[in-house]
Protein backbone atom coordinates (compact mmCIF):
# COMPACT_ATOMS: atom_id res chain seq x y z
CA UNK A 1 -90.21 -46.40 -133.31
CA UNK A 2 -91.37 -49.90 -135.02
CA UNK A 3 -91.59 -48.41 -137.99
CA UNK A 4 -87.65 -47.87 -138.09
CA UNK A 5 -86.85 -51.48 -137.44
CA UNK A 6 -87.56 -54.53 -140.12
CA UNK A 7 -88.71 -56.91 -137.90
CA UNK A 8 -90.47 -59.50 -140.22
CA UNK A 9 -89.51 -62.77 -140.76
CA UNK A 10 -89.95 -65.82 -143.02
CA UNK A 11 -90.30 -69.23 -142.26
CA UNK A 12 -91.30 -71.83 -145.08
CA UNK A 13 -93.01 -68.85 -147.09
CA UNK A 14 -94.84 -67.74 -144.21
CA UNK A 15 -94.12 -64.21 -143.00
CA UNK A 16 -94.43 -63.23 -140.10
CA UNK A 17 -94.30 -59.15 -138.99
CA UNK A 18 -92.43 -60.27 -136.55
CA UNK A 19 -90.52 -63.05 -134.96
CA UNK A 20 -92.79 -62.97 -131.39
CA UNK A 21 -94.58 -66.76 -131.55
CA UNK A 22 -96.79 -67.37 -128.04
CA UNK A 23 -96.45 -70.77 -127.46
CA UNK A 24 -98.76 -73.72 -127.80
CA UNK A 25 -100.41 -74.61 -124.19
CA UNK A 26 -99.59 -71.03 -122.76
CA UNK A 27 -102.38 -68.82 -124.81
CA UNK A 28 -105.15 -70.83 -124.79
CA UNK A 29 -106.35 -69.39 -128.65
CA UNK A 30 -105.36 -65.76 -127.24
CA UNK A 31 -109.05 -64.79 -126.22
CA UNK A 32 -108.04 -64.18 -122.63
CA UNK A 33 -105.23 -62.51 -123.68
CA UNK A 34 -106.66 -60.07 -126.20
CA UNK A 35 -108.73 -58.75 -123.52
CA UNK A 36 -105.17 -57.06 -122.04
CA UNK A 37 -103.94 -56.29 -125.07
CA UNK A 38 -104.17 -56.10 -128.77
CA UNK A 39 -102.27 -60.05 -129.40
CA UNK A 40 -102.83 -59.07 -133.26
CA UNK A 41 -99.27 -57.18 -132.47
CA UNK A 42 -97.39 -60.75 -132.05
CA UNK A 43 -95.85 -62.47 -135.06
CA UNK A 44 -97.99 -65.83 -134.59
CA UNK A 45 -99.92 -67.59 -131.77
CA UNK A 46 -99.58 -71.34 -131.70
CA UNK A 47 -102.63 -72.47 -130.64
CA UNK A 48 -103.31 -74.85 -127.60
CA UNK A 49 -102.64 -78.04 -128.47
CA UNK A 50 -105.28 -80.07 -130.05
CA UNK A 51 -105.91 -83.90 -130.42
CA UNK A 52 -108.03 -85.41 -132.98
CA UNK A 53 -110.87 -86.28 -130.10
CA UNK A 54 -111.49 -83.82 -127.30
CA UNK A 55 -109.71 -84.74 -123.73
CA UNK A 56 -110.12 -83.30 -121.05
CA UNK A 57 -107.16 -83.76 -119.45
CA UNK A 58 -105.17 -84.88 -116.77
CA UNK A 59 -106.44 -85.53 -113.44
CA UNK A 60 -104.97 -84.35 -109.83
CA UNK A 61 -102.02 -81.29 -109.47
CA UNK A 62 -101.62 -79.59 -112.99
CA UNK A 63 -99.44 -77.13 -112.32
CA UNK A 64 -96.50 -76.81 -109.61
CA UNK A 65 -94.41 -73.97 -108.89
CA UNK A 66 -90.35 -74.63 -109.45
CA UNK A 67 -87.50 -71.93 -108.77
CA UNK A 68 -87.63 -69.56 -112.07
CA UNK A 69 -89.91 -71.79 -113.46
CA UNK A 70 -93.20 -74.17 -113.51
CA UNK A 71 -93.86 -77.89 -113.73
CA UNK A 72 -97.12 -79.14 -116.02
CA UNK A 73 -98.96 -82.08 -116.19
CA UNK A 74 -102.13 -80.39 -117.61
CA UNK A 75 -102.50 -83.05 -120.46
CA UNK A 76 -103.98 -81.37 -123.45
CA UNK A 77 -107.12 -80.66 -122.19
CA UNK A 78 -108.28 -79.80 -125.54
CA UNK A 79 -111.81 -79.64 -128.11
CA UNK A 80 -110.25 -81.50 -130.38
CA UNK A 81 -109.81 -80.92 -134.04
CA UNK A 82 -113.19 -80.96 -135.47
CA UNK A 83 -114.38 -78.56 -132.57
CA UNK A 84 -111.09 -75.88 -133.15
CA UNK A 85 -112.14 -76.38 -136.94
CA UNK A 86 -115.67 -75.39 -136.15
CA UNK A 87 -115.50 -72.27 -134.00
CA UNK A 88 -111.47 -72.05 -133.12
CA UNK A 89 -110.14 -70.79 -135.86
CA UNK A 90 -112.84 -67.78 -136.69
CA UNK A 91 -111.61 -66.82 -132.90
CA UNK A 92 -107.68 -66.49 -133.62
CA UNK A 93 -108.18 -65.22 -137.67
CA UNK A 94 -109.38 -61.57 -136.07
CA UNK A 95 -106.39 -61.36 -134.29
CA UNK A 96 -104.83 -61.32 -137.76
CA UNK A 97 -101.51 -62.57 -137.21
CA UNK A 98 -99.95 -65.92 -138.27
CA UNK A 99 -101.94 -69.18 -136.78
CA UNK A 100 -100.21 -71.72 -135.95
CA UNK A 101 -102.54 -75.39 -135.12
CA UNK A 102 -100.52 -77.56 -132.71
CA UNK A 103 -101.49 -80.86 -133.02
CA UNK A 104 -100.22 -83.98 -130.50
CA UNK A 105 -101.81 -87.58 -130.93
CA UNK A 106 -101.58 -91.06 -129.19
CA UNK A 107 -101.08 -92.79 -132.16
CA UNK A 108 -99.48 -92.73 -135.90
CA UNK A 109 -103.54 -92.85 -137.01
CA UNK A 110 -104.27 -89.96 -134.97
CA UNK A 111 -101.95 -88.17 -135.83
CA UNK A 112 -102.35 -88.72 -139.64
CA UNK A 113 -106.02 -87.99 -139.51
CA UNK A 114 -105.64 -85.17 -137.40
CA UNK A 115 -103.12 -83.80 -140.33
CA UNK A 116 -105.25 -84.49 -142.68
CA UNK A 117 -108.30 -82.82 -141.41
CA UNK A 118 -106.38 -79.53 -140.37
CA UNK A 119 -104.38 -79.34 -143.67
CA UNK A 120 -108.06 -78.58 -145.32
CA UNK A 121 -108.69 -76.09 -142.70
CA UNK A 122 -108.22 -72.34 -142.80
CA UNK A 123 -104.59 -72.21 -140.80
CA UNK A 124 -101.17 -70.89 -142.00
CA UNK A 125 -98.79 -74.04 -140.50
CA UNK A 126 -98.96 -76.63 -138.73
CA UNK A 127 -97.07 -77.70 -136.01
CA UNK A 128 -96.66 -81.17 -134.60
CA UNK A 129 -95.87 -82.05 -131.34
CA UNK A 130 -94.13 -85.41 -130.90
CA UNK A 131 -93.45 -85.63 -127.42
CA UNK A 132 -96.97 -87.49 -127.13
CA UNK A 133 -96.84 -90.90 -125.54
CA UNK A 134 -97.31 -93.34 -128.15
CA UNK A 135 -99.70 -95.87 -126.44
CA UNK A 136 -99.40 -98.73 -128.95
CA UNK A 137 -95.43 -99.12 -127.99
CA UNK A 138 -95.73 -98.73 -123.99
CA UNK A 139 -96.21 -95.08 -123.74
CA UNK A 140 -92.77 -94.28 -125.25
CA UNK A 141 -93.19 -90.54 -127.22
CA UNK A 142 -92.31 -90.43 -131.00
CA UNK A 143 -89.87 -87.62 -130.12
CA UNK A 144 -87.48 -89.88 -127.98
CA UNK A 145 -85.93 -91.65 -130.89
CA UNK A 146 -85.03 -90.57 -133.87
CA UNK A 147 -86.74 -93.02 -136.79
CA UNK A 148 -90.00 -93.47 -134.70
CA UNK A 149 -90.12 -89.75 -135.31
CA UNK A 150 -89.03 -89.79 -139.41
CA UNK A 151 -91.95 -92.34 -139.21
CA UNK A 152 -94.76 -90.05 -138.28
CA UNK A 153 -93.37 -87.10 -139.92
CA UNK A 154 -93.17 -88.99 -143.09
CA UNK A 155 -96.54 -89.86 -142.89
CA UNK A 156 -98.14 -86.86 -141.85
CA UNK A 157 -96.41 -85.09 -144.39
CA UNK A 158 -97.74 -86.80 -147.21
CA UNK A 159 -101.48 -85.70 -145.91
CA UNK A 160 -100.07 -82.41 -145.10
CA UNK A 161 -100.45 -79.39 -147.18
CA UNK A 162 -99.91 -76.79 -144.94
CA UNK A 163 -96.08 -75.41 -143.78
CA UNK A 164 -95.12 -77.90 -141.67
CA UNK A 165 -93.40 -77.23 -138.43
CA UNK A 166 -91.87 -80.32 -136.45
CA UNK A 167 -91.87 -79.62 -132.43
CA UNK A 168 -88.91 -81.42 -131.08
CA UNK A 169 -88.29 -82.74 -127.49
CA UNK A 170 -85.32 -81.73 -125.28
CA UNK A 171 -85.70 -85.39 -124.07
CA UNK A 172 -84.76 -86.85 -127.46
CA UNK A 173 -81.50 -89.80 -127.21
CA UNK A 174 -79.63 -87.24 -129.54
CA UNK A 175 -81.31 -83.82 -130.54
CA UNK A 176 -79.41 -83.26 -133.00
CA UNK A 177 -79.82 -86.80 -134.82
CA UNK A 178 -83.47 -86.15 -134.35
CA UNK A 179 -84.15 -82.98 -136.43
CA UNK A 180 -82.21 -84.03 -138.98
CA UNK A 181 -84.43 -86.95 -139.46
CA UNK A 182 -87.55 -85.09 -138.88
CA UNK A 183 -85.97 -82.60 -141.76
CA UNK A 184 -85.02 -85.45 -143.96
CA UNK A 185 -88.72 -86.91 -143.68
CA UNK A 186 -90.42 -83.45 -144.86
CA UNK A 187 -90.33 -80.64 -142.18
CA UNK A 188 -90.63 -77.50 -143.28
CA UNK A 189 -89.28 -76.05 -139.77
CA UNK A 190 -88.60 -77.14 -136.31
CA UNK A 191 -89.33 -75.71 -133.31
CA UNK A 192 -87.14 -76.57 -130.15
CA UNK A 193 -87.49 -77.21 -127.33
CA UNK A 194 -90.40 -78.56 -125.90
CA UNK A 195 -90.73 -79.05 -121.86
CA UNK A 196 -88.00 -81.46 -119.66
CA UNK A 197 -89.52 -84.65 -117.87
CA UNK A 198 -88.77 -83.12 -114.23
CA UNK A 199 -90.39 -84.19 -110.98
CA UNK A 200 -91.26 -82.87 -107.60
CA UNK A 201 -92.60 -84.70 -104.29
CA UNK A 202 -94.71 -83.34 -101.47
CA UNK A 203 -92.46 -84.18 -98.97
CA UNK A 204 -95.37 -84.30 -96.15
CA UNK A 205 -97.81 -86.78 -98.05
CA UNK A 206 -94.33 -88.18 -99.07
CA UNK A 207 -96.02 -88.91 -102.62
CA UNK A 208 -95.65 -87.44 -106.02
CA UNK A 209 -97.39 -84.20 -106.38
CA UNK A 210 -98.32 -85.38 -109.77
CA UNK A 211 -100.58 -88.31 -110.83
CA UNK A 212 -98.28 -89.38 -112.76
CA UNK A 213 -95.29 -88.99 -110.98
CA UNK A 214 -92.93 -86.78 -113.93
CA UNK A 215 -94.48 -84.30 -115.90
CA UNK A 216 -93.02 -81.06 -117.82
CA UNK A 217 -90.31 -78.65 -117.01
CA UNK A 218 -90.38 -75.02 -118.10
CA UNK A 219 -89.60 -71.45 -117.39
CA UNK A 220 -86.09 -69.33 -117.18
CA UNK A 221 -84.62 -72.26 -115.29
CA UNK A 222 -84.36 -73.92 -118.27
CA UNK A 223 -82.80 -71.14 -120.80
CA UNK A 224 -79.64 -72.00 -121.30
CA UNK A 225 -80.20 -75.76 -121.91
CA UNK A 226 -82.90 -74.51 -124.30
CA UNK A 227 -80.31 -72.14 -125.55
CA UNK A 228 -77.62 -74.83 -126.26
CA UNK A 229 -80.05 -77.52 -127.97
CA UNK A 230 -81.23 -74.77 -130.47
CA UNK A 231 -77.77 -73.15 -131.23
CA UNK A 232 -76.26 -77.02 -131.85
CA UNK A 233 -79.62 -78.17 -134.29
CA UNK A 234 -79.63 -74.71 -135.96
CA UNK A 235 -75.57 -75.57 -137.05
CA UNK A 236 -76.61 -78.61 -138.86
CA UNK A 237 -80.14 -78.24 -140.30
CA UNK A 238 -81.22 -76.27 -143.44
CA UNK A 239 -84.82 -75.05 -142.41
CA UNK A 240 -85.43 -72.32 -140.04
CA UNK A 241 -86.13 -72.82 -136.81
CA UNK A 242 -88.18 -71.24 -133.98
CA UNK A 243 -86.27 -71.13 -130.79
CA UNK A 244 -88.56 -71.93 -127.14
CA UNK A 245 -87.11 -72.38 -123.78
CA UNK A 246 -87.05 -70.01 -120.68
CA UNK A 247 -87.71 -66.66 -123.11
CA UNK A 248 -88.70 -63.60 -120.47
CA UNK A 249 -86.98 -61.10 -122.22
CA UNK A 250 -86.13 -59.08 -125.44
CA UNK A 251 -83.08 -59.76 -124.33
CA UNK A 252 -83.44 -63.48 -123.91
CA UNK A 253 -84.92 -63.93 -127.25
CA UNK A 254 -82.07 -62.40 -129.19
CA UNK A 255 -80.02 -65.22 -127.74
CA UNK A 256 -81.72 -67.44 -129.67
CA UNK A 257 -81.87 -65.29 -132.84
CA UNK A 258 -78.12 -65.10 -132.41
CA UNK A 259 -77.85 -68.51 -131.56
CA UNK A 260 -79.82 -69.10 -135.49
CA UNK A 261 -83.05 -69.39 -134.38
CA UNK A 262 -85.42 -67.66 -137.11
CA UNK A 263 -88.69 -66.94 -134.74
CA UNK A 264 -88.80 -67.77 -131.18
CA UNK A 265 -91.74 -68.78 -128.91
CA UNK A 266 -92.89 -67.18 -125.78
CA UNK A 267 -94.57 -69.58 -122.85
CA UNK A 268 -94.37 -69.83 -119.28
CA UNK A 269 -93.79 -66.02 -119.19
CA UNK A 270 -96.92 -65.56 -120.14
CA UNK A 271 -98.37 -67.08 -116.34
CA UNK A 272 -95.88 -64.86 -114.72
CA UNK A 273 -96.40 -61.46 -117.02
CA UNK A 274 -99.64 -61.68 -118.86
CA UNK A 275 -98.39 -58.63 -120.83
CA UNK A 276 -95.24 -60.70 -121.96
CA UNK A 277 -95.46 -60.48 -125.88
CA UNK A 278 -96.18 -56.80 -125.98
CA UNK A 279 -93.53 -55.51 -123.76
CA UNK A 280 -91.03 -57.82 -125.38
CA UNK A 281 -91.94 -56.13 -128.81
CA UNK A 282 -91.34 -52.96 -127.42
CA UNK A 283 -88.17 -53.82 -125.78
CA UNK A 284 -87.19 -55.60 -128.95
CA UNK A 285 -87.51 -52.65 -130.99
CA UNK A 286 -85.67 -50.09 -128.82
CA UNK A 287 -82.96 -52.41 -128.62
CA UNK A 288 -82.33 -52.57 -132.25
CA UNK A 289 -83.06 -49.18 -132.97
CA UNK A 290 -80.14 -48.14 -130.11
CA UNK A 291 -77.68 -50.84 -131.36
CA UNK A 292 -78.06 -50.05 -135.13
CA UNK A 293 -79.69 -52.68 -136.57
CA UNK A 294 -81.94 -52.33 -139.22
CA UNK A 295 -82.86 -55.54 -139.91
CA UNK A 296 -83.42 -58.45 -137.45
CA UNK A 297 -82.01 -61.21 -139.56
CA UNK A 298 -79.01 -59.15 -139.73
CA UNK A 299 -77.95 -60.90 -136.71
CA UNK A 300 -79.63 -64.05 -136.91
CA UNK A 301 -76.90 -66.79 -136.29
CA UNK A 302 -73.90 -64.91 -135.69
CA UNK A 303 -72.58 -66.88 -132.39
């Protein structure tokens, strides 16, 4: 049934067979998950998300249940890059779909370095997460205003060789403003969004549950917000971009194809349906095939 329905897409020369990403920090490198089923069938896996030195991540509650959703403060407990260079990479190329490095850093010299080392490396794109704290201006991230993040784009890009995808935070001063600037400074994509700064409180230790007090916001709760952000950033940019927020469904991800969004990414699902990716395939393909569409980019941005 597949076979009747184009599914491939292209994003900065990159194709992918078809637009299913699993998202950084829900996969791991897809190891766990190949052993329930073939994850070579996705369009990409974005790998977990790497720093330039290994971490090991935060300490206390990691993860805390929310209604139709999850809160995170996990970190990126990581390798680091040399280590995901050394044996990482061999472990997703068998899957034989599109990898995708995530990178995150603390700093503009991590991040360049980082870049610079995985731009030599054997990956398809990389993808760079600025919603990292940036510790030399008082744990502000790069993503929250908009020429902090041209800054480090611009720089990483000019050590970059590799398709470059810019990962953009819902918790930006004007999301909008912001991937235009991170398009302006060299991005070959963007993909939106990343988690909300939420919070939650054990009301019987009356403390945060978290260590530190807010941490990350994902899951169907936040869908339509996810929705909205993507559909008002793919109006006014000019390189694809890979929708993320809240996707459970088939039907959930063609909101963001219709909404403009060239790929999407799959992530919290994951926790709740380990078989996610594969059954939204499926589901993916039967609904095209009943509604008549040959091509998935035939409806790509038609709301």
């Amino acid at each position: 049934m597949k076979d009747t329905v184009k599914l491939s897409v292209e994003i900065a020369g990159v194709t992918f067979k078809n637009p299913i990403i699993a998202a950084s920090g829900t996969f791991g490198f897809g190891e766990e998950y190949h052993e329930l089923y073939d994850v070579g069938c996705l369009g990409g896996i974005s790998s977990k998300g790497l720093t330039l030195h290994p971490k090991d991540g935060n300490e206390g509650v990691r993860v805390w249940e929310t209604a139709s959703g999850m809160m995170n403060s996990v970190g990126l407990q990581n390798p680091g890059v040399e280590a995901f260079i050394a044996t990482g990479i061999a472990q997703m190329r068998r899957f034989g779909n599109v990898l995708i490095a995530n990178m995150g850093g603390h700093s503009m010299e991590d991040y360049i370095t980082g870049a610079s080392m995985l731009s030599e490396a054997d990956i398809d794109m990389l993808e760079l997460n600025i919603s990292c704290p940036n510790v030399k201006s008082g744990g502000m991230a790069f993503g929250i205003k908009a020429d902090v993040a041209r800054e480090v784009v611009t720089a990483v890009r000019k050590v970059c060789h590799k398709p470059l995808i810019v990962k953009l935070s819902p918790n930006a001063e004007n999301i909008v403003e912001m991937a235009l600037a991170c398009e302006a400074a060299g991005a070959d994509a963007l993909s939106l969004v990343n988690t909300f700064q939420a919070m939650a409180i054990d009301i019987h230790k009356r403390t945060p549950v978290f260590n530190n007090v807010y941490a990350g916001l994902s899951g169907a709760a936040i869908k339509p917000i996810a929705l909205r952000m993507v559909h008002s950033v793919c109006k006014q940019v000019n390189v694809p971009v890979i929708g993320i927020g809240g996707i459970c469904t088939a039907e959930d991800m063609l909101e963001f194809v219709m909404a403009g969004a060239t790929a999407v990414q799959i992530g919290t699902i994951n926790f709740n349906n380990p078989m996610a990716g594969l059954d939204i395939l499926n589901n993916l393909s039967q609904f095209c095939q009943a509604e008549g569409i040959a091509d998935i980019n035939e409806i790509r941005g038609i709301c």
